[in-house]
Protein backbone atom coordinates (compact mmCIF):
# COMPACT_ATOMS: atom_id res chain seq x y z
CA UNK A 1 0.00 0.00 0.00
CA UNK A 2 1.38 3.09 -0.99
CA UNK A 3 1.15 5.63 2.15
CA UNK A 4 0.65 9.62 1.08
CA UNK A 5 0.72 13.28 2.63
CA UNK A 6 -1.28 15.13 0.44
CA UNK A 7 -3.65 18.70 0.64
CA UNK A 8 -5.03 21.04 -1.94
CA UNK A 9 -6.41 24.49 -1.91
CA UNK A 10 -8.36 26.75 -4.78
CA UNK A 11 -8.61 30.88 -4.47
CA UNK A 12 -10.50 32.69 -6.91
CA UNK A 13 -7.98 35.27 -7.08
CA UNK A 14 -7.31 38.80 -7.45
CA UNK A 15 -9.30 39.68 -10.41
CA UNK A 16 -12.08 37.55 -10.71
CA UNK A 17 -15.23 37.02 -8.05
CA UNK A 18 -15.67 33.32 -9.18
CA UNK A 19 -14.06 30.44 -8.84
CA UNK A 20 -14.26 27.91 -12.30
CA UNK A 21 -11.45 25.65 -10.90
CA UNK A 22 -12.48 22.04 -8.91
CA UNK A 23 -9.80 20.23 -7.51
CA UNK A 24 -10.46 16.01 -6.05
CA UNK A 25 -8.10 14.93 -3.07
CA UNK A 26 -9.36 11.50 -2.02
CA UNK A 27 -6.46 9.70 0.06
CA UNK A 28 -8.34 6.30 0.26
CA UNK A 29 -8.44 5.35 -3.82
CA UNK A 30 -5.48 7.28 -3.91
CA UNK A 31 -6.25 9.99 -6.58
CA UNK A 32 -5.61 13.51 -6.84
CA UNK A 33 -6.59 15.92 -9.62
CA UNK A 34 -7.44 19.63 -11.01
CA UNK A 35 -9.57 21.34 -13.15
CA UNK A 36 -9.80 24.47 -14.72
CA UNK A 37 -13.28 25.47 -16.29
CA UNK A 38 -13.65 27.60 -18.95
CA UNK A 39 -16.81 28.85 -20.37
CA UNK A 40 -18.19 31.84 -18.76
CA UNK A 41 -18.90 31.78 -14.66
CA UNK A 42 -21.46 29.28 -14.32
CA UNK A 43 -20.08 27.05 -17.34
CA UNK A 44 -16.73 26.84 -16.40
CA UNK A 45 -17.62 26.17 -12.65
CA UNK A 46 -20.51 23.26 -14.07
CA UNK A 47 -17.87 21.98 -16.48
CA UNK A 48 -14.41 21.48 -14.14
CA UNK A 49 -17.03 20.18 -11.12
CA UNK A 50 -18.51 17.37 -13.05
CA UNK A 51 -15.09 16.37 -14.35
CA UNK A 52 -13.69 15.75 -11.05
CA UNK A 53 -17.05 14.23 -9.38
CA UNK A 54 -17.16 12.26 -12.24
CA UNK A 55 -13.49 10.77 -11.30
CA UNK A 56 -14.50 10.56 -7.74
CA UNK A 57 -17.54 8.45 -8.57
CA UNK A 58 -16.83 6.19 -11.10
CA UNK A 59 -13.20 5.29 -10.27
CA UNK A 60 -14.14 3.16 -7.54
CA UNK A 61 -16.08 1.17 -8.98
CA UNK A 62 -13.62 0.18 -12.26
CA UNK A 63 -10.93 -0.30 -9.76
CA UNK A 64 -13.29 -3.34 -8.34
CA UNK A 65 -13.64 -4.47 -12.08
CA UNK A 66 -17.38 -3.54 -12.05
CA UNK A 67 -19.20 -4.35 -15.23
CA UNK A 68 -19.20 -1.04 -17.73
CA UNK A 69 -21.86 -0.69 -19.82
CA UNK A 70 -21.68 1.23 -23.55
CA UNK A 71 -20.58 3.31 -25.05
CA UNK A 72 -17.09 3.04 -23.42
CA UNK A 73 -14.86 -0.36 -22.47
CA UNK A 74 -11.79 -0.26 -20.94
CA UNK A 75 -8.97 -1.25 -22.86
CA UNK A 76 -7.34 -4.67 -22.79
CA UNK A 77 -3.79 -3.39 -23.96
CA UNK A 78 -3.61 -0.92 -21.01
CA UNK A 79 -2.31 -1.10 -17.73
CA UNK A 80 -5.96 -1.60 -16.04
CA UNK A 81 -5.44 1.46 -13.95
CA UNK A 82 -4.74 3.60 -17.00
CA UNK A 83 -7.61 2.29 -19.00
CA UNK A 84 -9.84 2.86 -16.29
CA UNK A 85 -8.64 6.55 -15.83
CA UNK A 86 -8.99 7.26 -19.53
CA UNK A 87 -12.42 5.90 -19.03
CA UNK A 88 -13.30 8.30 -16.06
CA UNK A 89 -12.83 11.04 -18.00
CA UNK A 90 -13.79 9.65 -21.45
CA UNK A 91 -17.35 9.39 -19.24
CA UNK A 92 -16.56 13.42 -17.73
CA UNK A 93 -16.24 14.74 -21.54
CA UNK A 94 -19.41 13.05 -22.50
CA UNK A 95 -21.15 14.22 -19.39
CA UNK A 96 -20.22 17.93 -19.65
CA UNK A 97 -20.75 17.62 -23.73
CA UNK A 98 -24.22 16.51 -23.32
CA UNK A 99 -24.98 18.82 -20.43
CA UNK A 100 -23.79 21.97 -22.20
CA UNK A 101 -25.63 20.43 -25.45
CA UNK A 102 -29.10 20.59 -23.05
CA UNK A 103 -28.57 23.79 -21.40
CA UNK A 104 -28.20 27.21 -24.02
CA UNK A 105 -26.87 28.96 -20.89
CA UNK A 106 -24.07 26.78 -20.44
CA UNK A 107 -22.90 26.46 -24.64
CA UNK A 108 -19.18 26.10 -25.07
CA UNK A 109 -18.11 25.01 -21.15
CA UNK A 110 -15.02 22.93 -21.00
CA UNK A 111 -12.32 22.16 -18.33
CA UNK A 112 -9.23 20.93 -18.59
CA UNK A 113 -8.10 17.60 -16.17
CA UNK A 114 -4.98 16.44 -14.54
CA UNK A 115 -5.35 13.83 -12.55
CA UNK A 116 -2.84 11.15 -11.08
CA UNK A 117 -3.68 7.78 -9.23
CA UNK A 118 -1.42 6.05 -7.22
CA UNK A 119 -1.13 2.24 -6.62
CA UNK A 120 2.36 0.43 -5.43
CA UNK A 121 5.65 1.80 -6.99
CA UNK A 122 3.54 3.65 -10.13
CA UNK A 123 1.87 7.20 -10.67
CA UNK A 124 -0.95 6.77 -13.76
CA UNK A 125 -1.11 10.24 -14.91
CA UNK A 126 -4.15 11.19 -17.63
CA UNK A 127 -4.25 14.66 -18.82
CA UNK A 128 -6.17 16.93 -20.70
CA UNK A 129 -5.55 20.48 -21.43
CA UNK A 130 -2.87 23.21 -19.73
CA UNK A 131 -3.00 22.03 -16.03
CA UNK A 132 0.12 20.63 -14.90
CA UNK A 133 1.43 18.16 -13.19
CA UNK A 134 5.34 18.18 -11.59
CA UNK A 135 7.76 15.76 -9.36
CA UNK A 136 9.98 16.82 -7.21
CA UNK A 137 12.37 14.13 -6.57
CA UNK A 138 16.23 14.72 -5.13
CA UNK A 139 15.95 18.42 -4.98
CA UNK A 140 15.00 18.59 -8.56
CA UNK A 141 11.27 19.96 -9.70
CA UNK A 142 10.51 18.51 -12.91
CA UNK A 143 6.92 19.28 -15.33
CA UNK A 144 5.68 15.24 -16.51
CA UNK A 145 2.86 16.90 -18.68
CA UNK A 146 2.88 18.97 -21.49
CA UNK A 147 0.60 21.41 -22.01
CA UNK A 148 -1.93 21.59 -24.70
CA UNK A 149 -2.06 24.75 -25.58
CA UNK A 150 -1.27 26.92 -28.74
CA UNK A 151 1.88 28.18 -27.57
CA UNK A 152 3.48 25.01 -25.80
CA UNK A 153 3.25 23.28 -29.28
CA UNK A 154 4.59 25.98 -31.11
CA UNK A 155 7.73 25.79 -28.63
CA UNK A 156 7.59 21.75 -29.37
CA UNK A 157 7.74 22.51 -32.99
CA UNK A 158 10.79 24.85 -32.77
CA UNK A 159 8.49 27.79 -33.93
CA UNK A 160 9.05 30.26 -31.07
CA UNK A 161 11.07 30.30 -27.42
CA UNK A 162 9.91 29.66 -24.11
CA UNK A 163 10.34 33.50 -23.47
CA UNK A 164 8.34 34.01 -26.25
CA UNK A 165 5.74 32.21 -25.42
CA UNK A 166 5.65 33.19 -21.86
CA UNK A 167 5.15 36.72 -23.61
CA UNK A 168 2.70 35.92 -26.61
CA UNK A 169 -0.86 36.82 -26.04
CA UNK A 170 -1.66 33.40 -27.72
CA UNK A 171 -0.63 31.82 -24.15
CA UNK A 172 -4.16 30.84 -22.77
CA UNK A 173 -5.49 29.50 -26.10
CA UNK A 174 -5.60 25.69 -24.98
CA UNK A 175 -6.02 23.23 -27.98
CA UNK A 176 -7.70 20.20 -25.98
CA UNK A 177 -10.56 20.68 -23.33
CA UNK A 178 -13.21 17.58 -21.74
CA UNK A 179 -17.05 19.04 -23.17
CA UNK A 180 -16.10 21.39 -26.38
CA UNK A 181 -16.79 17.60 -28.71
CA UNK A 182 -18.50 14.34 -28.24
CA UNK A 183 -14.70 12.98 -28.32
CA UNK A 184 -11.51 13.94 -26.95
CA UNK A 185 -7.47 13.07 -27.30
CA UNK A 186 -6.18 12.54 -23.74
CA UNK A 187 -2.50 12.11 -22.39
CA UNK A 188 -1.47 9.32 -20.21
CA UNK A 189 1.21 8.30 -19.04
CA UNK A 190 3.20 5.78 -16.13
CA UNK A 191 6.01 7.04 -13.66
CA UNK A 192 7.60 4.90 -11.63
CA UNK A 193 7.28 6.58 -7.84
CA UNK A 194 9.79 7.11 -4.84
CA UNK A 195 9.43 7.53 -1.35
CA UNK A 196 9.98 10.83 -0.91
CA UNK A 197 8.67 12.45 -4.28
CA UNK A 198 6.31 14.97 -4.15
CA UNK A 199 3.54 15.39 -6.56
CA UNK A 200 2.36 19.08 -7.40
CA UNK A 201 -0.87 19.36 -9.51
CA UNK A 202 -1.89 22.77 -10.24
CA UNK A 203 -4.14 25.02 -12.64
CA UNK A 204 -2.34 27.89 -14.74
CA UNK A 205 -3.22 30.67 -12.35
CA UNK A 206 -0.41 29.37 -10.82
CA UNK A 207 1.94 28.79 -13.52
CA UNK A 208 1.25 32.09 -15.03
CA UNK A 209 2.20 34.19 -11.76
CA UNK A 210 4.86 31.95 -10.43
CA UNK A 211 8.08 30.75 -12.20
CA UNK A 212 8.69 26.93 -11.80
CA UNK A 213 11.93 28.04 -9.56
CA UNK A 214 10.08 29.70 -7.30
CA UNK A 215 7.57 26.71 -7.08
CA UNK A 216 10.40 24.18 -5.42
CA UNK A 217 11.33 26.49 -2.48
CA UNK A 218 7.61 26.94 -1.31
CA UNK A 219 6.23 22.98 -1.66
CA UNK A 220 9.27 21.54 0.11
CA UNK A 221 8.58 23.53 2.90
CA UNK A 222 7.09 21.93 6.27
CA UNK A 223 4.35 21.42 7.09
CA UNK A 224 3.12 20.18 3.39
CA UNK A 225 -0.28 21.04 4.39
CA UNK A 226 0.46 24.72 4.31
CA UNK A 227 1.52 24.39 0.73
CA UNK A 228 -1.47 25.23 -1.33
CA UNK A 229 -1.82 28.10 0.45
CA UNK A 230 1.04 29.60 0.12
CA UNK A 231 1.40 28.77 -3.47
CA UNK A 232 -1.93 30.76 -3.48
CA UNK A 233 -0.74 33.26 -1.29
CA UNK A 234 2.56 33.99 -3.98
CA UNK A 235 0.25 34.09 -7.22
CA UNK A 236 -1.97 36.53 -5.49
CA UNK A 237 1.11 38.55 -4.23
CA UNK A 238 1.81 38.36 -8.33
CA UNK A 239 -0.90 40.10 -9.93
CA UNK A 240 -3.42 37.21 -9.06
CA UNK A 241 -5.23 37.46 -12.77
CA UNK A 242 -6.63 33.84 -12.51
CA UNK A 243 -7.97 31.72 -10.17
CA UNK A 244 -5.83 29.38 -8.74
CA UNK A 245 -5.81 26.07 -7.34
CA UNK A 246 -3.34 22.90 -6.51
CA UNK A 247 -2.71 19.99 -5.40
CA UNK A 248 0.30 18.72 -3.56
CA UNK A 249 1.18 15.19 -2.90
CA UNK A 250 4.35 13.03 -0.80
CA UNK A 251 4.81 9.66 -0.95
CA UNK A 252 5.77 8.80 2.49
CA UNK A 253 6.30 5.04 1.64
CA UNK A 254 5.40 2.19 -0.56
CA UNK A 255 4.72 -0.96 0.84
């Protein structure tokens, strides 16, 4: 059993009066995960909630090896935790896509998702969007996802710089979101975990306001529960522009 110090926190911010990001911190399956809504105030708050209720809810029940029905399966050339992940949100896209479909006010919500589940030595990672997730392992703070944004794969294709992009008003265009189509394209991927590591998942109102270097100093502080808020705390002191929200998680063992 793999044994976990973990806490999260969400803000709203210094510019805005709602809050579209959800966040899902459930130490008994073992999963963690973030959301960022987009869509207007009650869309993006409607969209990034059902992805991570979703997650909560029908996790549990894959993990047992429940019986699915249509119009998903999981995947028999996947690690079973990974397929059923995939499938979690697979479900979350189609329940925020149908919901926006039935409700004019809410047209065009979306979230993103990053969401990590732990279970012996590995970390199953799916992601969907701009929301990150990072390791810190031996001093050394490290992004696992990539972003899907316009930017981030322009800097992938050699087309601009990091500096540029950190500069280009292109940055929050995000090219993948759960509810804009009846399908989406999501990243997965396996890391082997450490006793020790510690898992940050956060939303870009952090990112934007807070340099990765400055991120290391503040989550391996004691106590770990205090980090969310003072990640929160430094993108407010920042400018604030976005709401804000993470996730922090240590692996204090691994049976």
């Amino acid at each position: 059993m793999t044994k976990t110090l973990s806490s999260g926190g969400t803000d709203p911010g210094k510019k805005r009066t709602n809050n579209e990001d959800s966040f899902l911190v459930n130490d008994e399956l073992l999963l963690y995960a973030v959301a960022d809504g987009i869509g207007g105030h009650q869309g993006g708050e409607t969209a990034s909630r059902i992805a991570v209720e979703t997650l909560a809810e029908v996790l549990p029940g894959l993990l047992r090896g429940d019986d699915m029905t249509p119009p998903f399966s999981l995947s028999l050339d996947m690690e079973p935790r990974i397929s059923a992940l995939r499938y979690a949100i697979t479900l979350a896209n189609q329940k925020i896509f149908q919901t926006s479909s039935l409700n004019p006010s809410l047209t065009g919500m979306g979230t993103t998702i990053t969401a990590i589940l732990l279970w012996r030595d590995k970390g199953y990672i799916a992601h969907v969007g701009d929301s990150r997730a990072y390791r810190l392992r031996n001093g050394s703070l490290n992004q696992i996802t990539h972003d899907h944004s316009l930017v981030a794969e322009q800097v992938r294709a050699g087309k601009i710089t990091q500096d540029q992009a950190r500069a280009s008003s292109h940055r929050h265009i995000i090219t993948r979101a759960l509810g804009i189509d009846r399908e989406v394209e999501i990243d997965h991927l396996t890391v082997d975990i450490k006793r020790n590591d510690l898992y940050l998942l956060c939303t870009d109102g952090l990112t934007e306001m807070v340099d990765d270097k400055d991120l290391l100093p503040i989550i391996s502080a004691d106590p770990l529960a205090a980090a969310p808020a003072a990640l929160i705390k430094r993108a407010n002191e920042q400018g604030g522009v976005d709401n804000i929200t993470a996730v922090v998680v240590k692996i204090l063992g691994i049976d």
